[in-house]
Protein backbone atom coordinates (compact mmCIF):
# COMPACT_ATOMS: atom_id res chain seq x y z
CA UNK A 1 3.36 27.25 27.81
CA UNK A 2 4.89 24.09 26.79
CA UNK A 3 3.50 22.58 23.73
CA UNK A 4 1.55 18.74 24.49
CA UNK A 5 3.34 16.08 22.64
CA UNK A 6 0.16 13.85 20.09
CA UNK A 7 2.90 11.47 19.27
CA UNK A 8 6.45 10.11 20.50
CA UNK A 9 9.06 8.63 19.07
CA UNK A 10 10.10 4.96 20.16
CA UNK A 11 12.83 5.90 22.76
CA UNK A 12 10.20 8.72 23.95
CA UNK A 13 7.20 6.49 24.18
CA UNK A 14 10.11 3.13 25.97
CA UNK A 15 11.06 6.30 28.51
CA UNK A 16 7.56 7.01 29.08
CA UNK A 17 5.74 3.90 29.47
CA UNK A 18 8.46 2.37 30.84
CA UNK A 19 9.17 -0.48 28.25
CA UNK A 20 11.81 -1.16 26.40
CA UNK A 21 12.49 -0.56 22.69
CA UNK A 22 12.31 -3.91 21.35
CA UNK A 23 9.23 -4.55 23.37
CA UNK A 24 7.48 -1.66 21.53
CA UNK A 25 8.83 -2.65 18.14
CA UNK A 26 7.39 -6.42 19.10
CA UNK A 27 4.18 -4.74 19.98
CA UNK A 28 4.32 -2.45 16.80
CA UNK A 29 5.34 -5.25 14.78
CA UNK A 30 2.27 -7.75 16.23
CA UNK A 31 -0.43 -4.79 15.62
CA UNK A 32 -1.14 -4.68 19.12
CA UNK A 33 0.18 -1.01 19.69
CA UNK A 34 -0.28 2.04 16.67
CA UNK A 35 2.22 3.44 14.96
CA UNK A 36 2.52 6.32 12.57
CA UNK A 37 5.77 5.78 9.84
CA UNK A 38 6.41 9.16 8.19
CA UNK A 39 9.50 8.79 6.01
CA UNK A 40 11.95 6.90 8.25
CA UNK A 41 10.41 7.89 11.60
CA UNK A 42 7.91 5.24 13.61
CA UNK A 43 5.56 7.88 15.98
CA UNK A 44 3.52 6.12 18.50
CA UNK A 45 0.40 7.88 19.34
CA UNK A 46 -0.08 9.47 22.96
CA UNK A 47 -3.30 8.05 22.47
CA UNK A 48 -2.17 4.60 21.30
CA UNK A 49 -0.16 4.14 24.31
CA UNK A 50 -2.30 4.75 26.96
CA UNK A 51 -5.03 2.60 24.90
CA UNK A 52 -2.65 -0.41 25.16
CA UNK A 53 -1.50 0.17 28.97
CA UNK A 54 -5.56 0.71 29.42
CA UNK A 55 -5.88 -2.60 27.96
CA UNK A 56 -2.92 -4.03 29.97
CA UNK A 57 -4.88 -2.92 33.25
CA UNK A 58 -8.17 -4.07 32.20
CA UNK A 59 -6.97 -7.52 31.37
CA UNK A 60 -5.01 -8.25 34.66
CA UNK A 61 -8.12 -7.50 36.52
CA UNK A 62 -10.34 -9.92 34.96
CA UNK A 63 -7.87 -12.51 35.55
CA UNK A 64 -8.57 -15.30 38.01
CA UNK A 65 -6.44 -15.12 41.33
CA UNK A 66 -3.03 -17.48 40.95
CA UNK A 67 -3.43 -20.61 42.13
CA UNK A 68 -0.53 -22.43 43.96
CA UNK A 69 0.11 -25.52 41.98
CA UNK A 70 1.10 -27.49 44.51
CA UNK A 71 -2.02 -27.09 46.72
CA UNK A 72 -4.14 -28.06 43.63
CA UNK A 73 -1.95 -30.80 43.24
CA UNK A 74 -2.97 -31.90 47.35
CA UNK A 75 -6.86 -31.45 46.70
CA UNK A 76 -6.48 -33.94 43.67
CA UNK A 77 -5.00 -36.77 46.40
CA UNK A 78 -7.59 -39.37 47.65
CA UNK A 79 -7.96 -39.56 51.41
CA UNK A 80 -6.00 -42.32 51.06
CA UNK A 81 -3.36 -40.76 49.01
CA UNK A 82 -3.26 -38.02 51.34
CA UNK A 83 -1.95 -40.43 54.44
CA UNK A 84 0.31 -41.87 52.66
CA UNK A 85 1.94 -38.35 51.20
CA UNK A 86 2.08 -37.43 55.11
CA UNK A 87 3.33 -40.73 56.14
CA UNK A 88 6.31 -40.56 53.76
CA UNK A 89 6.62 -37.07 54.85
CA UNK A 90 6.94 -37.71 58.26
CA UNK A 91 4.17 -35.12 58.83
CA UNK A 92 1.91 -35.30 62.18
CA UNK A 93 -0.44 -33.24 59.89
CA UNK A 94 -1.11 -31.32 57.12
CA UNK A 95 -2.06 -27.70 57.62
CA UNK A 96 -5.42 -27.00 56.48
CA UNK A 97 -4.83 -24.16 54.03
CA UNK A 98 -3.28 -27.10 51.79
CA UNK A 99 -6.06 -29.60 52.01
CA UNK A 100 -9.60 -28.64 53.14
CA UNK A 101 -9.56 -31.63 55.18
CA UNK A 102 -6.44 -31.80 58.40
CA UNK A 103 -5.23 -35.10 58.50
CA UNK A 104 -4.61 -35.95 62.36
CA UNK A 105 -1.57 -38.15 63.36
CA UNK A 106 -3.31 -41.27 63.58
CA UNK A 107 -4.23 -40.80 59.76
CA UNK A 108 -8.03 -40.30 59.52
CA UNK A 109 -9.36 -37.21 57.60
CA UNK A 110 -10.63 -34.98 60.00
């Protein structure tokens, strides 16, 4: 029976998590990932890398959706604003996923 690795070297722990080296040394380096030194040799901790990707995962979720920056740009517009933007545009309307309001083609919010 094989025996279970505790800790990995960089390249092991880059192969296994999928980063590279100089993004674990970076994370090493910053404290956000643990590291054994014994003599010459950096050992990352089975345990200390799936804490961090853990941590990785956990963070992304609590994240707020991405907002399209251009659509929060449109809901800033006045109604007024709005006509002219489609006016300049050449737009008979603007599709209502962009504004909450549709502007029609004779310009009035509807």
């Amino acid at each position: 029976m094989p025996i279970q690795k505790i800790n990995l070297t960089v390249d092991q722990a880059a192969e296994a998590s999928g980063l590279g080296r100089t993004t674990l040394f970076g994370l090493i380096a910053s404290c956000e990932l643990e590291s054994i030194k014994v003599g010459r040799r950096r050992l990352i901790p089975v345990t200390a890398l799936d804490a961090y990707m853990e941590r990785l995962r956990s963070e992304q979720n609590e994240r707020p959706a991405r907002r399209n920056p251009l659509a929060d740009a449109v809901e800033e517009l006045s109604d007024d604003q709005l006509r002219r933007v489609v006016a300049l545009l050449g737009l008979r309307q603007l599709p209502e996923q962009e504004r909450g309001a549709v502007v029609d083609s004779g310009g009035a919010a509807a």
